[in-house]
C-alpha atoms as a PDB file:
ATOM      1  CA  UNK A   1     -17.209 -30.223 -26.996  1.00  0.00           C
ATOM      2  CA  UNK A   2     -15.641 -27.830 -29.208  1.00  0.00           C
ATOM      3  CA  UNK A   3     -16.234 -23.839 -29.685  1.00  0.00           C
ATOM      4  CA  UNK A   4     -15.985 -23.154 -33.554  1.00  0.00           C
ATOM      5  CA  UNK A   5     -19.319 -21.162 -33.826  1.00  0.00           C
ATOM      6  CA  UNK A   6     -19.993 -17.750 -31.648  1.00  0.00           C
ATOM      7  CA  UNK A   7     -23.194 -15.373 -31.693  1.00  0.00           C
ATOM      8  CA  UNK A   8     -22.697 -12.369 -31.326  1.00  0.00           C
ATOM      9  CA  UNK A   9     -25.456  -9.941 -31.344  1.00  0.00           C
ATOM     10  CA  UNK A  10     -25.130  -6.714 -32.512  1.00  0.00           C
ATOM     11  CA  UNK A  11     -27.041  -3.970 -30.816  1.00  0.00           C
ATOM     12  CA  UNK A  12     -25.875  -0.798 -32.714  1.00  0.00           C
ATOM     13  CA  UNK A  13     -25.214   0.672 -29.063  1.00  0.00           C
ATOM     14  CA  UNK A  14     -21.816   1.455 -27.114  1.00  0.00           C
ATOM     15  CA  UNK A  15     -22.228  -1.869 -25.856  1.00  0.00           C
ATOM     16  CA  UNK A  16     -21.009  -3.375 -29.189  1.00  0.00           C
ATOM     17  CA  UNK A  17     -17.307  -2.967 -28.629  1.00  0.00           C
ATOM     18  CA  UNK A  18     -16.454  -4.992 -25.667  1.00  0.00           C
ATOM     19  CA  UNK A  19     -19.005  -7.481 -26.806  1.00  0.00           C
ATOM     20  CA  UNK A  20     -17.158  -7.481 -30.025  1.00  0.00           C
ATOM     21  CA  UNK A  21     -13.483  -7.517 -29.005  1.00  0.00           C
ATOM     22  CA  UNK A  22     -14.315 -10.115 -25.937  1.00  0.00           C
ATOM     23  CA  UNK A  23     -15.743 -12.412 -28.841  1.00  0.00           C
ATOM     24  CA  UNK A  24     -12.588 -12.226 -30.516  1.00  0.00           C
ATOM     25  CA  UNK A  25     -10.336 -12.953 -27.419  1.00  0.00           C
ATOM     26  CA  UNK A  26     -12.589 -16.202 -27.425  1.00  0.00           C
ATOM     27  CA  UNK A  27     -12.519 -16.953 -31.394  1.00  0.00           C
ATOM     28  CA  UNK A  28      -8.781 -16.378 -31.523  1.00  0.00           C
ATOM     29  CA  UNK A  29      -7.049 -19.460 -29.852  1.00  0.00           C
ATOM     30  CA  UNK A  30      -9.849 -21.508 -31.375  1.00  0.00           C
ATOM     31  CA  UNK A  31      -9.905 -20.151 -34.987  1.00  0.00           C
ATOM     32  CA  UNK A  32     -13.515 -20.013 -34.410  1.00  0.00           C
ATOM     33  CA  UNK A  33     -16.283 -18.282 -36.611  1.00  0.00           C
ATOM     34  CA  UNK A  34     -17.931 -15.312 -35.538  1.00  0.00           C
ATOM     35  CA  UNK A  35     -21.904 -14.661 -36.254  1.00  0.00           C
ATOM     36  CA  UNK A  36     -22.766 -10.937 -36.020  1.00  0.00           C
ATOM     37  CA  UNK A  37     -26.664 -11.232 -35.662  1.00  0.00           C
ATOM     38  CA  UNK A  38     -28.853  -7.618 -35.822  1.00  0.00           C
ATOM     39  CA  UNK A  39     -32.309  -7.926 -35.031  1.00  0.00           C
ATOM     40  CA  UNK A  40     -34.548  -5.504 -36.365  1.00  0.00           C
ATOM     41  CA  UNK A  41     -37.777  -5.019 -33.722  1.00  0.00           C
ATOM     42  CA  UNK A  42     -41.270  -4.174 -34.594  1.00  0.00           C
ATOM     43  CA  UNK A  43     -42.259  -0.795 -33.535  1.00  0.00           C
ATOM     44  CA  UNK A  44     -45.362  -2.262 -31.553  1.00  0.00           C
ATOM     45  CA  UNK A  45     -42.584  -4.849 -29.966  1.00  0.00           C
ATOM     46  CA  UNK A  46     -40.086  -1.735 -28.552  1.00  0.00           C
ATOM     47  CA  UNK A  47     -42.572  -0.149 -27.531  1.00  0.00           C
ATOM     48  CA  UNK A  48     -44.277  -3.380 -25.300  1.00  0.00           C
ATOM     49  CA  UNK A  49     -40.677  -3.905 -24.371  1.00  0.00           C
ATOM     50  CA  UNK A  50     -39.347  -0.068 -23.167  1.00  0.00           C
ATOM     51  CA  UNK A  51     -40.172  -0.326 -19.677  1.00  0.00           C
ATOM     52  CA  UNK A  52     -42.987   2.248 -17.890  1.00  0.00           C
ATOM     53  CA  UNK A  53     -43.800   3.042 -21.597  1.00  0.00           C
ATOM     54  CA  UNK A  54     -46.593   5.716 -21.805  1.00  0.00           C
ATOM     55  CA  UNK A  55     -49.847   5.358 -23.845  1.00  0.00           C
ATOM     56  CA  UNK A  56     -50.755   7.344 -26.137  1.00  0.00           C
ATOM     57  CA  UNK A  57     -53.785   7.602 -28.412  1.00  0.00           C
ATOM     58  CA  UNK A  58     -54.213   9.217 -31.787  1.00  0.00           C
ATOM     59  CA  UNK A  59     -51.891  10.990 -33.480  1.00  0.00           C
ATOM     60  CA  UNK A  60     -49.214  10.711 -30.866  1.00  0.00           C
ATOM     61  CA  UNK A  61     -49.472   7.146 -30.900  1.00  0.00           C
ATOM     62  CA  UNK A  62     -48.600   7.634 -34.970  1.00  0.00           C
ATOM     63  CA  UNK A  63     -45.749   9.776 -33.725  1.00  0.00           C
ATOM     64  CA  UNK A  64     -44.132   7.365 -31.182  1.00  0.00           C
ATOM     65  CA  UNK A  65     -44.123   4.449 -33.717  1.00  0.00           C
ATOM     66  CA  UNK A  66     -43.013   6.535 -36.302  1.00  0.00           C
ATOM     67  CA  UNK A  67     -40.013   7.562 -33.524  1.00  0.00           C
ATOM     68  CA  UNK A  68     -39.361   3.926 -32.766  1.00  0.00           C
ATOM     69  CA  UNK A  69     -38.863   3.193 -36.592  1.00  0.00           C
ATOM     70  CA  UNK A  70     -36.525   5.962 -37.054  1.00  0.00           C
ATOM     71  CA  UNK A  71     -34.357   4.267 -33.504  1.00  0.00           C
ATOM     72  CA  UNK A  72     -34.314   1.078 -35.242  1.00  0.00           C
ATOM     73  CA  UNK A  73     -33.132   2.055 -38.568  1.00  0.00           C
ATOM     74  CA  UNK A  74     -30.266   3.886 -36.815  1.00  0.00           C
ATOM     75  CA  UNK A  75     -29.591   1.241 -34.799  1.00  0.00           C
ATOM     76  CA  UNK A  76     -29.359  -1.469 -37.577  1.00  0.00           C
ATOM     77  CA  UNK A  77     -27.085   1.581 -39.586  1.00  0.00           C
ATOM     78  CA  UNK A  78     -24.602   1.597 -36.406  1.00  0.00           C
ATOM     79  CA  UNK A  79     -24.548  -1.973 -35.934  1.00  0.00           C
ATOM     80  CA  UNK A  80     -23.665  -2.316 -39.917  1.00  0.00           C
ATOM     81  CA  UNK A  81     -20.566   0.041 -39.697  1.00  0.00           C
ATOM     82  CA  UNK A  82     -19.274  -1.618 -36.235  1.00  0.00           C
ATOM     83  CA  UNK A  83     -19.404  -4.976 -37.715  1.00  0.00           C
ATOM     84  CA  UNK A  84     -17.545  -3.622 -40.720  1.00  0.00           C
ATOM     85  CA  UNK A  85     -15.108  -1.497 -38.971  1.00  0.00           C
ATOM     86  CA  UNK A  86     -14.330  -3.862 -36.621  1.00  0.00           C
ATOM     87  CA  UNK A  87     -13.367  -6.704 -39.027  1.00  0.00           C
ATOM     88  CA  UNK A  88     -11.460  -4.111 -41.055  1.00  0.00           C
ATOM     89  CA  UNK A  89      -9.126  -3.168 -38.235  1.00  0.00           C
ATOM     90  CA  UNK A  90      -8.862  -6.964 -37.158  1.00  0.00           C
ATOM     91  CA  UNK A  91      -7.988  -8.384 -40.630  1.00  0.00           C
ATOM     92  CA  UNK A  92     -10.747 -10.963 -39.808  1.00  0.00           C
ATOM     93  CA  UNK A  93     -11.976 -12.363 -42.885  1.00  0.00           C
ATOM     94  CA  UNK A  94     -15.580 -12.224 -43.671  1.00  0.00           C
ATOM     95  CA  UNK A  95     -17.086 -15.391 -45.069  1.00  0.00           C
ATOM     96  CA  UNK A  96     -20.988 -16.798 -45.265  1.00  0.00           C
ATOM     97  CA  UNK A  97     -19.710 -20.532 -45.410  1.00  0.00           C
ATOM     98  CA  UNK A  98     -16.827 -22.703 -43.868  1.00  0.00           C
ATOM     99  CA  UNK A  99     -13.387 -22.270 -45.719  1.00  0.00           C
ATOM    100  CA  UNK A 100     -11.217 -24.777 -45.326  1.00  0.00           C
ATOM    101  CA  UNK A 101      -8.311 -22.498 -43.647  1.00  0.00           C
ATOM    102  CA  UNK A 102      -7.609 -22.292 -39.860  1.00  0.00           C
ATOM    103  CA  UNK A 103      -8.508 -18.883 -39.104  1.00  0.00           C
ATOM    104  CA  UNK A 104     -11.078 -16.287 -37.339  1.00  0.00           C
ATOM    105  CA  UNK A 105     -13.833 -15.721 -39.651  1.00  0.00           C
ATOM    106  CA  UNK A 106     -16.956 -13.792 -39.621  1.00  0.00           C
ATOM    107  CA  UNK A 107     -20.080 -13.112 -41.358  1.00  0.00           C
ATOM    108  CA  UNK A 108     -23.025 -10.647 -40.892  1.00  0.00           C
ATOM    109  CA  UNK A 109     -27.026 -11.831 -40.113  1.00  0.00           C
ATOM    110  CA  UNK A 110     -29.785  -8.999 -39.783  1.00  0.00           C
ATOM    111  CA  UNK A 111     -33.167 -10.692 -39.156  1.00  0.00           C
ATOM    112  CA  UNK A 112     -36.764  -9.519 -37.669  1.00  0.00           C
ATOM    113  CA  UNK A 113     -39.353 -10.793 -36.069  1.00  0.00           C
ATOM    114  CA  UNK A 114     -40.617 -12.029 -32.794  1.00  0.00           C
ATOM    115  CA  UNK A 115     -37.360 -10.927 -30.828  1.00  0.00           C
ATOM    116  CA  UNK A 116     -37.125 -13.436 -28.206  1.00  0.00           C
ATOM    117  CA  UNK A 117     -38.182 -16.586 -30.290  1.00  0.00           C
ATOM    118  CA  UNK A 118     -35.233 -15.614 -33.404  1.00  0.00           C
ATOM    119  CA  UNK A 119     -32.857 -14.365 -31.121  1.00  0.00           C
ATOM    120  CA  UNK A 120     -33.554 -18.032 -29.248  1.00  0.00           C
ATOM    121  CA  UNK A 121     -33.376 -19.983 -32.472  1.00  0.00           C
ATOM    122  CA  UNK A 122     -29.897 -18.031 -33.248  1.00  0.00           C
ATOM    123  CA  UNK A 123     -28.606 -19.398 -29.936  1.00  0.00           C
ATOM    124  CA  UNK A 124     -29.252 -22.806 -30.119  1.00  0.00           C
ATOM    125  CA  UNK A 125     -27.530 -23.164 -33.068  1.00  0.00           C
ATOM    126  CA  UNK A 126     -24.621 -21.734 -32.085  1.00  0.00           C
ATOM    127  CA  UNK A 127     -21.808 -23.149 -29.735  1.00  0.00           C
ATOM    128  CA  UNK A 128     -21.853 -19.953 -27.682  1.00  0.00           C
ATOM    129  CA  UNK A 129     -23.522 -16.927 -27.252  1.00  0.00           C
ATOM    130  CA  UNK A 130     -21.207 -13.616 -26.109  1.00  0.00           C
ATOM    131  CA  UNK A 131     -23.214 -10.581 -24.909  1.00  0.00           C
ATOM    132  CA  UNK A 132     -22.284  -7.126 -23.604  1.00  0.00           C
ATOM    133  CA  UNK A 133     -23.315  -5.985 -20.115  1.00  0.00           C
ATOM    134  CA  UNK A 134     -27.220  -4.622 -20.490  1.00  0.00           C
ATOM    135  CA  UNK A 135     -26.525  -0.546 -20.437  1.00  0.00           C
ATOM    136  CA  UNK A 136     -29.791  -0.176 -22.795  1.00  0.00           C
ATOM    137  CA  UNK A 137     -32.328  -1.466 -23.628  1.00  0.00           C
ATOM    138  CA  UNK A 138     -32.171  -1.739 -26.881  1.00  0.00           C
ATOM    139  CA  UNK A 139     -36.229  -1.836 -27.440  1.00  0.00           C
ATOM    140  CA  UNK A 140     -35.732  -5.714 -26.530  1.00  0.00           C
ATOM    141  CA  UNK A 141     -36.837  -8.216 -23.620  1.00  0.00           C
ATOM    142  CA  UNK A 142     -35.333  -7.048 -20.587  1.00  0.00           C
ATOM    143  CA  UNK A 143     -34.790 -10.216 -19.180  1.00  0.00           C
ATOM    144  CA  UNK A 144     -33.546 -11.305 -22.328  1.00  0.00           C
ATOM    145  CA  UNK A 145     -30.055 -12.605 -20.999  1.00  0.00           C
ATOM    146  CA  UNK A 146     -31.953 -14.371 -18.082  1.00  0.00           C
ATOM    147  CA  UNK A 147     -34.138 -15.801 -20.491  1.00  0.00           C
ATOM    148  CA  UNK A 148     -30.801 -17.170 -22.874  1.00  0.00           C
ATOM    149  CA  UNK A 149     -29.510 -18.333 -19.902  1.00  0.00           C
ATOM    150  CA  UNK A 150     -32.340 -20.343 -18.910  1.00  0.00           C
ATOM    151  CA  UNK A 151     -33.599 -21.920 -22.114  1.00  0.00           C
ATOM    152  CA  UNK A 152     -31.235 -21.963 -24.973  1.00  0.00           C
ATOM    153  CA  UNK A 153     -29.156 -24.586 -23.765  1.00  0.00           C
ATOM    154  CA  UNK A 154     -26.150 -23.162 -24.909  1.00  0.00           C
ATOM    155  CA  UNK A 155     -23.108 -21.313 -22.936  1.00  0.00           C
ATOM    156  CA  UNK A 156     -23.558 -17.262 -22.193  1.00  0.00           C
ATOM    157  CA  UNK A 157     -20.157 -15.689 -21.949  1.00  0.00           C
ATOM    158  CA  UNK A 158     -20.912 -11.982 -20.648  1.00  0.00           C
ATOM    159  CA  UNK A 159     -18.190  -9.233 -21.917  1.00  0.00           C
ATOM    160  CA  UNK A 160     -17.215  -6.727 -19.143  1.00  0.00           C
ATOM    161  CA  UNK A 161     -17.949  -2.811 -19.500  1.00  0.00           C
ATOM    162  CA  UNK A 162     -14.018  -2.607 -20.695  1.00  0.00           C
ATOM    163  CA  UNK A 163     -11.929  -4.362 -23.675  1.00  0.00           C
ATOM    164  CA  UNK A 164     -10.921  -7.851 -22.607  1.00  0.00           C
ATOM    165  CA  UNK A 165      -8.488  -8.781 -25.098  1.00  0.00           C
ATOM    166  CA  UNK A 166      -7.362 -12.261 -23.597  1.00  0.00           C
ATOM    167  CA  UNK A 167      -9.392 -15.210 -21.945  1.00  0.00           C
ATOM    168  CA  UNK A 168      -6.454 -17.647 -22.014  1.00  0.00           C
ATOM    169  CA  UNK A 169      -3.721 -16.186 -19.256  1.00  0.00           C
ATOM    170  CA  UNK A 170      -5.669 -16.748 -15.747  1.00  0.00           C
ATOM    171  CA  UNK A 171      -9.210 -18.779 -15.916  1.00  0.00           C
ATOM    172  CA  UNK A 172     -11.081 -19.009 -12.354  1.00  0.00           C
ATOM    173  CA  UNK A 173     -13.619 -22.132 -12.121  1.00  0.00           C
ATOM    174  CA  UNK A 174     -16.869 -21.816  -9.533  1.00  0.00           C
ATOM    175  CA  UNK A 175     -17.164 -24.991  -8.476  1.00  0.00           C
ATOM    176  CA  UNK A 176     -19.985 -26.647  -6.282  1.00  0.00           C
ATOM    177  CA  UNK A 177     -21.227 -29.928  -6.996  1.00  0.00           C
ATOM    178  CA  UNK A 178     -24.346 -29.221  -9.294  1.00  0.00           C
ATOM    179  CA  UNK A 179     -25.108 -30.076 -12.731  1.00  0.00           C
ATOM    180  CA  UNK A 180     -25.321 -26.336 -13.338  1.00  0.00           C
ATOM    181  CA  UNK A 181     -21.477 -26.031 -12.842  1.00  0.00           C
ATOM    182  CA  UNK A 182     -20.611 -29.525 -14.537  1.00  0.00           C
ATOM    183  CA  UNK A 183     -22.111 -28.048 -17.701  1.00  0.00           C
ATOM    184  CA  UNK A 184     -20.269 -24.730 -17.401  1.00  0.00           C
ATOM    185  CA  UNK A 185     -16.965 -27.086 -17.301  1.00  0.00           C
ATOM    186  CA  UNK A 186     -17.944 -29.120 -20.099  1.00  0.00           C
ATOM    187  CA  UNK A 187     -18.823 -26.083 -21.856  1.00  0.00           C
ATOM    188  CA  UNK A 188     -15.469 -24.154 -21.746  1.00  0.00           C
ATOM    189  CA  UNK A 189     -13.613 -26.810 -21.786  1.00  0.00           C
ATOM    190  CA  UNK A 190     -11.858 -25.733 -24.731  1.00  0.00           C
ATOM    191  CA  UNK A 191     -11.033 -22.234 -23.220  1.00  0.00           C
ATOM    192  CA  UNK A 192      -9.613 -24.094 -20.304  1.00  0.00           C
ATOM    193  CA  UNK A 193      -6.885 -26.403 -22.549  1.00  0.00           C
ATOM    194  CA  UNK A 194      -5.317 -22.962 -24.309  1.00  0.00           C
ATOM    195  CA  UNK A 195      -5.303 -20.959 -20.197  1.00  0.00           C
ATOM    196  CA  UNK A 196      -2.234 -20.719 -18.496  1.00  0.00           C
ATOM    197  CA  UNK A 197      -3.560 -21.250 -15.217  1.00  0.00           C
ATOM    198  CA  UNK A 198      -6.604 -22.801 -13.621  1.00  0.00           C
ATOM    199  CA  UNK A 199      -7.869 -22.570 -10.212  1.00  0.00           C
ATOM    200  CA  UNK A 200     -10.844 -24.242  -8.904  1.00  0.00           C
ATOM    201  CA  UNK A 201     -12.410 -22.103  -6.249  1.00  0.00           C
ATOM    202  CA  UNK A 202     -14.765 -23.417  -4.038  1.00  0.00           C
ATOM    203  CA  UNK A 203     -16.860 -22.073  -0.900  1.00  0.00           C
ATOM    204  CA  UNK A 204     -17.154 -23.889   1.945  1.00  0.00           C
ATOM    205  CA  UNK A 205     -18.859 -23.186   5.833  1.00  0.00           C
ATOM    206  CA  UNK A 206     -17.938 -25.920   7.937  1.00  0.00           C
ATOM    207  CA  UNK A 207     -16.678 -29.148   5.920  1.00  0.00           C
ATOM    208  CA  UNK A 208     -13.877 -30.670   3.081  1.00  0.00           C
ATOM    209  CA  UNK A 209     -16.601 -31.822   1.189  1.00  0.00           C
ATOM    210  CA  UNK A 210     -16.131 -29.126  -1.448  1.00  0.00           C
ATOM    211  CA  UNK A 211     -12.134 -29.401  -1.349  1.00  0.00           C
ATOM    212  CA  UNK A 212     -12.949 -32.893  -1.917  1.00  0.00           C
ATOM    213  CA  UNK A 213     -15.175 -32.146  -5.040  1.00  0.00           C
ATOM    214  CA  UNK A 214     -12.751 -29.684  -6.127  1.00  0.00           C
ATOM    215  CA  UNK A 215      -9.861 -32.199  -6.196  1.00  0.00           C
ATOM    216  CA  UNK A 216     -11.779 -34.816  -8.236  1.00  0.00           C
ATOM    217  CA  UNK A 217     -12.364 -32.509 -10.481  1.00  0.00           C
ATOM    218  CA  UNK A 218      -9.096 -31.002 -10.882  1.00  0.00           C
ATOM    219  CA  UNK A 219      -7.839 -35.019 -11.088  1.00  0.00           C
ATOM    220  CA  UNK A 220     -10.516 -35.429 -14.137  1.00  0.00           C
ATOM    221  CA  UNK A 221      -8.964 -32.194 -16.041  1.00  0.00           C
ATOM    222  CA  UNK A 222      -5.994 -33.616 -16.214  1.00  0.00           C
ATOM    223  CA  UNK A 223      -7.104 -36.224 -18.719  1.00  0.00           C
ATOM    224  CA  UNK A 224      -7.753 -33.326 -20.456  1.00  0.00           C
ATOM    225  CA  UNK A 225      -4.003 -32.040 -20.015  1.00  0.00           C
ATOM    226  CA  UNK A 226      -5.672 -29.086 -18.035  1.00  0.00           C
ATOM    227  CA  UNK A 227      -3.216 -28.576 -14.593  1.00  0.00           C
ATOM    228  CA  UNK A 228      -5.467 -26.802 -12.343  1.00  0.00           C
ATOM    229  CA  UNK A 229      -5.146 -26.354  -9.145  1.00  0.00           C
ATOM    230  CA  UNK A 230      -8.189 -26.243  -6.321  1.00  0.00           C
ATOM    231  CA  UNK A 231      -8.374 -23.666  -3.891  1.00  0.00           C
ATOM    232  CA  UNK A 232     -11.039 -23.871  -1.032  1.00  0.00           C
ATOM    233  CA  UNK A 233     -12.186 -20.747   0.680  1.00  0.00           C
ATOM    234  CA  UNK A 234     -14.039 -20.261   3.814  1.00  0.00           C
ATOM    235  CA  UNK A 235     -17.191 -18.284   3.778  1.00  0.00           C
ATOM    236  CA  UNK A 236     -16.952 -16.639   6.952  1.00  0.00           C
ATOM    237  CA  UNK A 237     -20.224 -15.231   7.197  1.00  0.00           C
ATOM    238  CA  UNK A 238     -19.561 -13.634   3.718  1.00  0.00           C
ATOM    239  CA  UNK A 239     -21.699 -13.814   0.751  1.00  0.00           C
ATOM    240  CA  UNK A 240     -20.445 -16.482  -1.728  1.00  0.00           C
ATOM    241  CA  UNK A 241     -20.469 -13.909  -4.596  1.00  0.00           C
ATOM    242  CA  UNK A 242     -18.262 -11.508  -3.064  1.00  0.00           C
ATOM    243  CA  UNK A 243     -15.629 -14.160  -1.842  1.00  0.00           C
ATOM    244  CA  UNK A 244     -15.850 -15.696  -5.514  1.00  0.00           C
ATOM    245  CA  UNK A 245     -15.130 -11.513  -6.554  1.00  0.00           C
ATOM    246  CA  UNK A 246     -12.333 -11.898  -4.386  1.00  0.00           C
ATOM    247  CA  UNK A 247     -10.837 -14.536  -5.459  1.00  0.00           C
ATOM    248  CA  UNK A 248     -10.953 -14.072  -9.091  1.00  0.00           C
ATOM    249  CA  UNK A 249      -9.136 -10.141  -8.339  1.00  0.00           C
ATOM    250  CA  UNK A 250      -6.433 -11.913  -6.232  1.00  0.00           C
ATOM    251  CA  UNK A 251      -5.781 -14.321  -8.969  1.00  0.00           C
ATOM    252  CA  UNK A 252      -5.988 -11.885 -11.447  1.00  0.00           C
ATOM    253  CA  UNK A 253      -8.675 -13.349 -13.283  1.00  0.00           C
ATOM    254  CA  UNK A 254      -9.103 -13.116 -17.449  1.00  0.00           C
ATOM    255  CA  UNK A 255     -12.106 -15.291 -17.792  1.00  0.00           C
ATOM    256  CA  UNK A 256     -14.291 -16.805 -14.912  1.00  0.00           C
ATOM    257  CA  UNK A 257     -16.088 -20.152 -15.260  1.00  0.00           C
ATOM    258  CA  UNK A 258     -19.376 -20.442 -13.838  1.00  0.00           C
ATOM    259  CA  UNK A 259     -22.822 -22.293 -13.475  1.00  0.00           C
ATOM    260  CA  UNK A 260     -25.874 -20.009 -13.499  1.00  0.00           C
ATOM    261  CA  UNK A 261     -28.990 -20.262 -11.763  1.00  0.00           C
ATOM    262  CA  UNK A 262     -28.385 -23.588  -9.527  1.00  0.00           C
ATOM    263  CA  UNK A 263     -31.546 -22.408  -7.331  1.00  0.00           C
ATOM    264  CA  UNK A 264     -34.394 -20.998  -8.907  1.00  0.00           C
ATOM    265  CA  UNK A 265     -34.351 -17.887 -10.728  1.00  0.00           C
ATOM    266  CA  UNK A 266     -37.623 -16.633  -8.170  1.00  0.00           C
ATOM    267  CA  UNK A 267     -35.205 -17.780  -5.181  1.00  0.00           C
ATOM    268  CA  UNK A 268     -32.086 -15.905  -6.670  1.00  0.00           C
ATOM    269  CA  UNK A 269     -34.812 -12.410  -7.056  1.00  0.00           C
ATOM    270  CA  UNK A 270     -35.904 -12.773  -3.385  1.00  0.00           C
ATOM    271  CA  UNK A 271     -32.869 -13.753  -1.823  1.00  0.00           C
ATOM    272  CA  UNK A 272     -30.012 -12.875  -3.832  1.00  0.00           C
ATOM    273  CA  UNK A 273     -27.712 -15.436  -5.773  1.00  0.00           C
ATOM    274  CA  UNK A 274     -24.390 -15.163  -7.506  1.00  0.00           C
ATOM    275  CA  UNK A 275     -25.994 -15.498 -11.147  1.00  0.00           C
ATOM    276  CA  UNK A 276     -27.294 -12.169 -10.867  1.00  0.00           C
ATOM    277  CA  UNK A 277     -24.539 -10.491  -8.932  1.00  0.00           C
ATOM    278  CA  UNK A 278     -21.902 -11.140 -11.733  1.00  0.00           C
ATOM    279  CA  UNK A 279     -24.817 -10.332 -14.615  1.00  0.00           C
ATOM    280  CA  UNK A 280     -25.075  -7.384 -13.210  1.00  0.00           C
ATOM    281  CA  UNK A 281     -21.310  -6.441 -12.756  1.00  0.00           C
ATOM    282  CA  UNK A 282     -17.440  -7.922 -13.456  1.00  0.00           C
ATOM    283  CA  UNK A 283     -14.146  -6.516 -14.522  1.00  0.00           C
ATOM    284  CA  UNK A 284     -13.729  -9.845 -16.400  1.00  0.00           C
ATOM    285  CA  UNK A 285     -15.591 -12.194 -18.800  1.00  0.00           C
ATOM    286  CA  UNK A 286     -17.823 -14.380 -17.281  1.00  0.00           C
ATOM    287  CA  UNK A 287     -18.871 -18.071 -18.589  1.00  0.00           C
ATOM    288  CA  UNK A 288     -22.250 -18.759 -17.860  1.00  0.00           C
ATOM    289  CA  UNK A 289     -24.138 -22.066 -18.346  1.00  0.00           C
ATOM    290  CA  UNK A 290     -27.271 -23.481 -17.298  1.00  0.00           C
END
């Protein structure tokens, strides 16, 4: 599998610049195109979509659309000029088709509509999606990540609150023995031939069954000319998520590697799961595939 295509929604929000400059740290070693993507919603949509939203009837109901319309236009205004400035001060050269030059590229998509169902469409035909950490909402479908995650079939690579400008010096791999963490691999594999280092952490209680795992995997990466080298960690009565937060601090992490949702997204709500505790917070990028 190869990265050459990247979504990378545009919100018109603060959240913009990491998402932006983590894209690029991803683009960069691959000469990769980069698909800025604005979604305009329907007033009736935000408003369905901004959570404990108020009812209103009359001419206050006029007002609050009329509100919403206003939010969106400066929102699609904002995400214009940070897509603009931000290729101007990268040199990154804006093109709507494939040149034949080995280079970052980018080009510019505003769209509306359904949210969920274009947003969806955008994602499947791309070879990865990179989002910023939810700080608003953005009038869209708060479990919109979740829902990315879960049915686009694509990669999610979620950019921390601050600039990561490199996802080729340290790369940590999650590894159980799931499908959900096989794809994940597949899925960055080209991230993992430009790292510098590669560990493959895994968690285990009270057997080498997962250093086992971890070695034939590290054994099939080097067909790839990928050296990593697997690291099993007891659990200890912790929770897997914050040994996994460990580890990826004491290696000094740039990019983690992971598979999302390998129980059920219901069992992950009730009972806690690492999918949501790295969602919800990580100094570093974090590959996500389902």
């Amino acid at each position: 599998m190869s990265i050459k295509t990247i979504l990378v929604p545009a919100a018109g929000s603060d959240t913009d610049y990491s998402a932006f400059e983590t894209a690029l740290a991803v683009a960069s070693p691959l000469a990769a195109h980069l698909e800025f993507y604005h979604l305009i919603v329907d007033a009736i949509e935000a408003a369905s979509n901004m959570p404990h939203a108020g009812f209103t009837m009359g001419a206050g109901l006029v007002n609050e659309f009329d509100v919403l319309r206003a939010s969106e236009q400066a929102r699609l205004l904002a995400a214009r000029d940070h897509f603009q400035t931000f290729c101007h001060q990268n040199g990154i050269a804006v093109y709507d088709k494939p040149q034949d030059r080995s280079e970052v590229s980018a080009s510019w998509c505003e769209d509306s509509g359904d949210s969920l169902s274009r947003i969806m469409h955008r994602a499947r035909c791309s070879d990865l999606v990179v989002v910023g950490r939810k700080k608003y909402q953005n009038h869209l479908p708060e479990n919109l990540i979740d829902r990315l995650l879960l049915e686009s079939g694509r990669p999610i690579l979620i950019a921390p609150s601050q600039t990561a400008r490199s996802v080729c010096g340290t790369v940590v791999v999650c590894w159980k023995e799931c499908r959900e963490a096989a794809h994940a691999i597949a899925a960055a594999m080209p991230l993992l031939r430009t790292a510098r280092r590669v560990f493959i952490v895994t968690v285990s209680e009270d057997n080498n069954d997962a250093m086992s795992s971890a070695d034939s995997v590290a054994r099939q990466m080097l067909w790839h000319g990928i050296h990593a080298t697997p690291r099993n960690l007891a659990a200890d009565g912790q929770s897997i998520a914050k040994i996994l937060s460990s580890a990826a601090r004491d290696y000094e992490a740039d990019l983690l590697i992971m598979g999302a949702y390998s129980r059920s997204r219901l069992t992950e709500l009730i009972f806690g799961g690492c999918t949501d505790v790295f969602l919800r917070a990580a100094d570093y990028p974090v590959l996500l595939a389902h």
